[in-house]
Protein backbone atom coordinates (compact mmCIF):
# COMPACT_ATOMS: atom_id res chain seq x y z
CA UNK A 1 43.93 -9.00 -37.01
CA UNK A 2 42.23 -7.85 -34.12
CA UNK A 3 40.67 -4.40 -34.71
CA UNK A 4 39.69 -1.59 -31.59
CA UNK A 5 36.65 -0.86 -31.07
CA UNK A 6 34.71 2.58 -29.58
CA UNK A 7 33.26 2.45 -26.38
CA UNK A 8 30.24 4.31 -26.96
CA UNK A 9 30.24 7.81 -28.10
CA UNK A 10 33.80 8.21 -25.61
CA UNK A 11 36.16 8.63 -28.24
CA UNK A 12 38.04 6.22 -26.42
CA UNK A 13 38.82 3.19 -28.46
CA UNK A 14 39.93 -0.36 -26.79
CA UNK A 15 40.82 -3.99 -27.83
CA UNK A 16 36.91 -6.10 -26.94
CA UNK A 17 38.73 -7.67 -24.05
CA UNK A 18 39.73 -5.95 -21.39
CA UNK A 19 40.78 -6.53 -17.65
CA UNK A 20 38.51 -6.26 -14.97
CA UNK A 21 41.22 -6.00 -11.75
CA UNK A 22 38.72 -6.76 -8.31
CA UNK A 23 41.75 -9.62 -7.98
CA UNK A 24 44.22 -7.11 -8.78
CA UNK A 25 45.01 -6.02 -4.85
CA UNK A 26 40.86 -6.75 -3.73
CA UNK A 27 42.19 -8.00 -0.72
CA UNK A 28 38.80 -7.17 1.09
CA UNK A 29 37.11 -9.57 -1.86
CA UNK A 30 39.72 -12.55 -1.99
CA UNK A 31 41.46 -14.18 0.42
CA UNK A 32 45.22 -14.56 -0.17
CA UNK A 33 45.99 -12.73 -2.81
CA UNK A 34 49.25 -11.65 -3.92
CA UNK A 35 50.24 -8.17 -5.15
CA UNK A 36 53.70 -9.22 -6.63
CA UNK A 37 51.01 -11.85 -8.67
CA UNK A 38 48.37 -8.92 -9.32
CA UNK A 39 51.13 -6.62 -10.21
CA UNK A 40 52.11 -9.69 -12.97
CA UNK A 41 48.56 -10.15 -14.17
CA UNK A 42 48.28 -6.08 -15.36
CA UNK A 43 52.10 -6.24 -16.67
CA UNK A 44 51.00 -9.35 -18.99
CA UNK A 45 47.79 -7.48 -20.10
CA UNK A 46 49.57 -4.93 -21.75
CA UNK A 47 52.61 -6.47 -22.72
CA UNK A 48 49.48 -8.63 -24.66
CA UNK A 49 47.81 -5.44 -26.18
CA UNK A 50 45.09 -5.56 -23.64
CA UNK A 51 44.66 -1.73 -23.79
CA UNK A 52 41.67 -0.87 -21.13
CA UNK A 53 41.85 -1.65 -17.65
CA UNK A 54 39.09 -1.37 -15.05
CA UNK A 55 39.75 -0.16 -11.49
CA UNK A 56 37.51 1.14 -8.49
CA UNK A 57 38.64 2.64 -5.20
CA UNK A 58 36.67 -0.36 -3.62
CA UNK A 59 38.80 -2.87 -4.69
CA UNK A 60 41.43 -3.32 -1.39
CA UNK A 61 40.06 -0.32 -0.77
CA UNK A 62 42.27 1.76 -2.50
CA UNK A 63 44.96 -0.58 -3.19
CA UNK A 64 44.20 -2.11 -6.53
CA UNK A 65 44.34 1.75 -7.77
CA UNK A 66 48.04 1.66 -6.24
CA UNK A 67 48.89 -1.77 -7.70
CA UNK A 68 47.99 -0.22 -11.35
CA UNK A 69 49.34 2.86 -10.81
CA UNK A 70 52.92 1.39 -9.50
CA UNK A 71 52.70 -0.89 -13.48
CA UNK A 72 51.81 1.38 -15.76
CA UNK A 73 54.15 4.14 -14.19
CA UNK A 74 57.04 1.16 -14.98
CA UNK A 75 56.03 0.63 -17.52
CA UNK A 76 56.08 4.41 -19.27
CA UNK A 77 53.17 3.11 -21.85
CA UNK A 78 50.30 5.87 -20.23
CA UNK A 79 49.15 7.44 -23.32
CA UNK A 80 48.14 3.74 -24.45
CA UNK A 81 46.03 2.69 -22.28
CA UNK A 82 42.75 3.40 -21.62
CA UNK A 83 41.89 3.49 -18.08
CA UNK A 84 38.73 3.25 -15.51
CA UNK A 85 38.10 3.70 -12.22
CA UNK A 86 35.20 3.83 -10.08
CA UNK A 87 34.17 5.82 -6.67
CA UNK A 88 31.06 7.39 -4.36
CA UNK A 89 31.84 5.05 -1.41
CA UNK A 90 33.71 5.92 2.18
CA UNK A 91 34.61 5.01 4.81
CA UNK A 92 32.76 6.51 8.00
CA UNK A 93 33.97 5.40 11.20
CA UNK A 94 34.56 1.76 10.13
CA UNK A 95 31.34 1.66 8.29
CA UNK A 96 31.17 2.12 4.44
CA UNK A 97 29.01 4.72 3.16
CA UNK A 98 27.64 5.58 -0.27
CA UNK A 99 28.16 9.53 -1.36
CA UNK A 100 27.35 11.05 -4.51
CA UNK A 101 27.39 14.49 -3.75
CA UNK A 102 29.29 16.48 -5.95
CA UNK A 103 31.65 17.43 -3.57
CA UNK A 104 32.85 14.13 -2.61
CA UNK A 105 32.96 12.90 -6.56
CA UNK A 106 35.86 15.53 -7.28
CA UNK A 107 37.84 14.25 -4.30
CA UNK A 108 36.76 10.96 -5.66
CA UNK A 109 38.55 11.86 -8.45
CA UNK A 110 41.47 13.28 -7.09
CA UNK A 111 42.19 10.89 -4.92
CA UNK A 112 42.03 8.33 -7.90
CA UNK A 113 44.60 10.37 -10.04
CA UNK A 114 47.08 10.44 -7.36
CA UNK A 115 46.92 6.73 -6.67
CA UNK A 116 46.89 5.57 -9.96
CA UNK A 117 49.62 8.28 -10.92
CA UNK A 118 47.95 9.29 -13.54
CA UNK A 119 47.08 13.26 -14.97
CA UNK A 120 43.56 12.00 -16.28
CA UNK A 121 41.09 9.55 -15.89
CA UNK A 122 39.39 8.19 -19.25
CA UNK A 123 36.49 6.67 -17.92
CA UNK A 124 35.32 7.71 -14.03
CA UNK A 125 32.23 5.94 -12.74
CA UNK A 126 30.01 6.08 -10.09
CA UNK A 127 29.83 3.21 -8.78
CA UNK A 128 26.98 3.36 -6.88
CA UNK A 129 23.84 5.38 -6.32
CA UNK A 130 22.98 6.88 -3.19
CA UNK A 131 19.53 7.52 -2.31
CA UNK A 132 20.41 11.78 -1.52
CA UNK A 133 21.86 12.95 -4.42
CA UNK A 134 20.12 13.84 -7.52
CA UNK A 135 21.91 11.86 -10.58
CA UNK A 136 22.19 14.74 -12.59
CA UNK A 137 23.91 16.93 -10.47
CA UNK A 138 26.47 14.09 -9.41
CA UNK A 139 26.84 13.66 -13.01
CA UNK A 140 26.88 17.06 -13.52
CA UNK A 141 29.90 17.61 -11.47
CA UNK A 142 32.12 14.66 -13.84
CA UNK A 143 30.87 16.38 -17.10
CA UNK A 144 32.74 19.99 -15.29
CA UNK A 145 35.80 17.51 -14.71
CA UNK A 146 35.43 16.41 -17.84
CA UNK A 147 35.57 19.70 -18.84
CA UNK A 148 38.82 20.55 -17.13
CA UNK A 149 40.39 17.56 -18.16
CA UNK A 150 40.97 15.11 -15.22
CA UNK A 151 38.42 12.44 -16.79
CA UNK A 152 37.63 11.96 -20.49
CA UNK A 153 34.29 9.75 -20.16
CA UNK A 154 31.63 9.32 -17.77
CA UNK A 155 30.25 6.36 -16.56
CA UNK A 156 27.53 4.47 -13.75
CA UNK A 157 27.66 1.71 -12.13
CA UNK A 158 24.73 -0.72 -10.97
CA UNK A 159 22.15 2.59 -11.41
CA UNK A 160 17.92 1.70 -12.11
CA UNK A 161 16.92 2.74 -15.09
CA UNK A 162 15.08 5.68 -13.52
CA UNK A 163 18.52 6.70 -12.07
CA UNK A 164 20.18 6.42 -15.56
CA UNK A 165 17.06 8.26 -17.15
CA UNK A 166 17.57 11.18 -14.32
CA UNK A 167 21.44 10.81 -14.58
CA UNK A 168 21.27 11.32 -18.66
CA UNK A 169 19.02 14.02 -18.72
CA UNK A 170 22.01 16.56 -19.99
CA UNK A 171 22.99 13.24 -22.84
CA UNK A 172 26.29 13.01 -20.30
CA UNK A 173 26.37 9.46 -19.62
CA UNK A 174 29.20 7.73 -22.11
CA UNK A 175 28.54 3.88 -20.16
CA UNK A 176 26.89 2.24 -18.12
CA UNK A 177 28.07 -0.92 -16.19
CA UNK A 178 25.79 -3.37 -14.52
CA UNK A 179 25.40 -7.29 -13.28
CA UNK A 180 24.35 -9.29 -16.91
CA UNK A 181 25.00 -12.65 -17.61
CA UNK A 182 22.86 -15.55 -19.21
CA UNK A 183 21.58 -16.87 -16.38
CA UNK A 184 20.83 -13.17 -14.94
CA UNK A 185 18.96 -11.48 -17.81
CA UNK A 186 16.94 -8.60 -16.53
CA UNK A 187 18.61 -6.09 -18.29
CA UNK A 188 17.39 -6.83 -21.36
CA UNK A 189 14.26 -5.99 -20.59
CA UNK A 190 15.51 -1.99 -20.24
CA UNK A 191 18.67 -1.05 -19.68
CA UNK A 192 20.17 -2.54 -22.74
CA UNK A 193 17.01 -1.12 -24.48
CA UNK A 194 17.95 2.52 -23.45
CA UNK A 195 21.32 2.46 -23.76
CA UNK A 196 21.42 1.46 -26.96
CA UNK A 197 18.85 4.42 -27.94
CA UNK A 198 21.03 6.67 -26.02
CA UNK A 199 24.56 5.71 -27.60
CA UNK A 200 25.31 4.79 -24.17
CA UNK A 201 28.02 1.98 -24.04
CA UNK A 202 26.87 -1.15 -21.67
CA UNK A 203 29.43 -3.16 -20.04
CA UNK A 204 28.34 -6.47 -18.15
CA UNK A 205 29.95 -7.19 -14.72
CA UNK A 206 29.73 -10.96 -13.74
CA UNK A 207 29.60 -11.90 -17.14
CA UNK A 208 30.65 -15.47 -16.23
CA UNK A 209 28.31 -16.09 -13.17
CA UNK A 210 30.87 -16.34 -10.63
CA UNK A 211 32.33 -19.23 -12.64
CA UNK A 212 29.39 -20.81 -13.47
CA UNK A 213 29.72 -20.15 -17.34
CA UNK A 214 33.25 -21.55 -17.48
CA UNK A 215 32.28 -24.99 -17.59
CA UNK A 216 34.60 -25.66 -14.91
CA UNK A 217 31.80 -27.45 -12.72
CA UNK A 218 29.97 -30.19 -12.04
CA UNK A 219 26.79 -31.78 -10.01
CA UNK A 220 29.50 -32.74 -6.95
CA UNK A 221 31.20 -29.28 -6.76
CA UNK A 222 30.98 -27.79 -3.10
CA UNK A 223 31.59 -24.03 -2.76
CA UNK A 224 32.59 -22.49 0.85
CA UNK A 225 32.84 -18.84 -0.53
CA UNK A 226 30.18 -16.37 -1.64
CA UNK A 227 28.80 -18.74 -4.22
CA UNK A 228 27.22 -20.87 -1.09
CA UNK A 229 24.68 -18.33 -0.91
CA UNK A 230 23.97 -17.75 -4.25
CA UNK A 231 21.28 -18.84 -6.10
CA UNK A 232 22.40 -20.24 -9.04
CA UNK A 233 24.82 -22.62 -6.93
CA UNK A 234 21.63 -24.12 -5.14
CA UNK A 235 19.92 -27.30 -5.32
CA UNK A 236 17.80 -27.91 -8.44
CA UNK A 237 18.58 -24.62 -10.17
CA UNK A 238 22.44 -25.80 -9.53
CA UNK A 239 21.97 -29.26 -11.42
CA UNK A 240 19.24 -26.73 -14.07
CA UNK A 241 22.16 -24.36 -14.70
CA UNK A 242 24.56 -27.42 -15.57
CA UNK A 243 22.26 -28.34 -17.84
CA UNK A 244 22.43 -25.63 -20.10
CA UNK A 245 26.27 -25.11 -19.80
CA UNK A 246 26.53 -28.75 -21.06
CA UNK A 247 24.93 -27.54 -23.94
CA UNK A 248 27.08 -25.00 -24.30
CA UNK A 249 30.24 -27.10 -23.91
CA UNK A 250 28.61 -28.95 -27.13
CA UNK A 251 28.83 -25.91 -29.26
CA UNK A 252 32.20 -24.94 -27.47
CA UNK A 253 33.93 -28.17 -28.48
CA UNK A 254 32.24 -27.89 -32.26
CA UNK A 255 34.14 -24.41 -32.56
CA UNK A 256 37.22 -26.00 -30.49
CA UNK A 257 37.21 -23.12 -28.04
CA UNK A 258 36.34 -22.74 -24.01
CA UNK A 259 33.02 -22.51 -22.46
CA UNK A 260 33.95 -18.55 -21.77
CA UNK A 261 35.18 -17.64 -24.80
CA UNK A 262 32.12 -18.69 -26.58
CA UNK A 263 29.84 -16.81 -23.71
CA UNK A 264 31.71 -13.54 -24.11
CA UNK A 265 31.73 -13.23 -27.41
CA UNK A 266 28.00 -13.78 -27.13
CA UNK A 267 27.57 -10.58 -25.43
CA UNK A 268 30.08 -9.23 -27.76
CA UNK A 269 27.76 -9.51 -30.49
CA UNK A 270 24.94 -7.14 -28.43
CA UNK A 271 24.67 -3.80 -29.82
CA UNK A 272 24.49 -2.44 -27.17
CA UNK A 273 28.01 -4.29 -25.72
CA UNK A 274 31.35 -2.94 -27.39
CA UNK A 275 33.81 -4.14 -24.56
CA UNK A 276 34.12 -7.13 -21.57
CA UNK A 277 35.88 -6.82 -18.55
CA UNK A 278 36.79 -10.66 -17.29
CA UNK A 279 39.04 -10.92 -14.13
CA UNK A 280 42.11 -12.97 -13.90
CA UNK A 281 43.35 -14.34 -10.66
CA UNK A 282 46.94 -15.43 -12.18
CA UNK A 283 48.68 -13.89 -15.44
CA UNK A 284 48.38 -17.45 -17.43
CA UNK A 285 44.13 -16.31 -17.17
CA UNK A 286 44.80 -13.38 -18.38
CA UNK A 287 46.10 -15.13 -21.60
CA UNK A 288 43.42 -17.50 -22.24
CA UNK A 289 40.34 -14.76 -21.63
CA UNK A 290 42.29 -13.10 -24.92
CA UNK A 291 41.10 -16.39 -26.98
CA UNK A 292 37.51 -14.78 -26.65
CA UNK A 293 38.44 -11.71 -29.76
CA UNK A 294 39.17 -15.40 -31.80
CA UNK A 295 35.92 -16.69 -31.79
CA UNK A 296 33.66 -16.17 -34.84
CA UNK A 297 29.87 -16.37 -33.85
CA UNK A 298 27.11 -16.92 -36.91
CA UNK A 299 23.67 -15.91 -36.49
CA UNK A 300 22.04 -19.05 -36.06
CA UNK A 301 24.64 -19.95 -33.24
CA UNK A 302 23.98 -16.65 -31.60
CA UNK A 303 20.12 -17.93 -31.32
CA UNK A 304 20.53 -21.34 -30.36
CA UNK A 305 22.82 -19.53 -27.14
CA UNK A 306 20.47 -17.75 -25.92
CA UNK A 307 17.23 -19.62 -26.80
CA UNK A 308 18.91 -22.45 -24.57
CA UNK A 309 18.80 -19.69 -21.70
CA UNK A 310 15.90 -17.80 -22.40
């Protein structure tokens, strides 16, 4: 039986997997997507007792917000679902500015409860900083929303930790959600550190390296998208990298689970992590990333993972 867990100090309490929806309607972030398809993937979440869903206004823009909003108004199931959404970006004559004033944040908001249909927001992010606005006054402004009811947590999105540090000096930041993988590790040297002394909930976005800690690939894969230019997908680091997955597909295959499942529930079993957020491009994924709340990690297993990518 799988039990819910907090997120943080929110009061909000969620199954450990969630749905992250960037393919839900992200039109501006994949190519030939389908909303009847995206529409599926967030109806088969539910109907599967995945209970938090994560949103931003970037993703379409605008239009995964309306894809989820369209679903869970169908579906009449509101009050069981815990729900984020992100904002601080718009769009300035065709060019895409960051804004964290506190001015723009409520009609950040707003616009976010009209789209998603929704009375309240449970968890409201920024989603990024700007370089203007002091954190604590853009924070500031959710906590009075908070306040009056539109959101019920407040979270940050891809902030330094001198940003969090400002942000948090009222103790109003509930999570904060940033790039962490295995392969991409600088978090732990402080973010997870103060966010775990700050009851502050961490959620990891990329947590599967672009596909990379799937398993999925191999030393002749070719990539023509964004993962041409990254890094990781490179030359010797490539071939490096599928190394230590194939040591990860050893323990996978020992536990008789997938490559993914056996990396999220690694973070799973981070203080500091309570819930992950994987994508889903069709409903069938949507399925298989539940497998992760299955897996049983022991200590010694949870050491050998991450002294292989230390």
């Amino acid at each position: 039986m799988i039990k819910k867990v907090e997120i943080g100090k929110t009061g909000l309490h969620v199954y450990p997997v969630g749905l992250g929806t960037n393919a839900v309607g992200g039109h501006n972030i994949f190519p030939n997507l389908n909303d009847e398809v995206g529409k599926e993937i967030v109806r088969t979440a539910i109907q599967n007792n995945i209970n938090f869903i994560d949103t931003a206004y970037m993703y379409g823009p605008e239009h995964s917000e309306r894809l989820i909003g369209e679903v869970i108004k169908e579906g009449g199931k509101r009050s069981e679902l815990v729900l984020a959404t992100k904002g601080a970006q718009k769009y300035v004559e065709g060019k895409m500015i960051v804004d964290n004033s506190p001015a723009f944040l409520r009609e950040s908001v707003e616009n976010s409860l009209k789209r998603l249909q929704t009375d309240y927001i449970d968890l409201f992010y920024i989603h990024f900083p700007d370089e203007a606005t002091p954190k604590y006054e853009a924070v500031g402004e959710l906590h009075r929303m908070k306040e009056e009811g539109k959101i019920r947590s407040i979270g940050v999105s891809n902030f330094s930790l001198e940003q969090l540090k400002e942000g948090n000096k009222d103790g109003y930041i509930d999570v904060l959600q940033s790039g962490y993988n295995l392969f991409q590790r600088d978090a732990e040297q402080n973010l997870l550190p103060y966010s775990i002394d700050n009851n502050i909930s961490f959620i990891p976005y990329f947590p599967l390296a672009s596909g990379l800690l799937t398993g999925k690939f191999n030393a002749n894969s070719t990539f023509e998208d964004g993962r041409s230019k990254n890094s990781l997908f490179q030359g010797e680091a490539f071939k490096q990298n599928l190394r230590k997955v194939d040591e990860l597909k050893t323990i996978a295959k020992s536990k008789d689970v997938a490559v993914s499942h056996l990396v999220l529930a690694w973070y799973l079993a981070n203080d500091a992590i309570d819930v992950v957020i994987p994508g889903a491009k069709k409903p069938e994924q949507v399925l298989e990333n539940l497998k992760t709340q299955e897996v049983n990690l022991s200590k010694e297993e949870i050491e050998k993972i991450d002294t292989i990518f230390k």
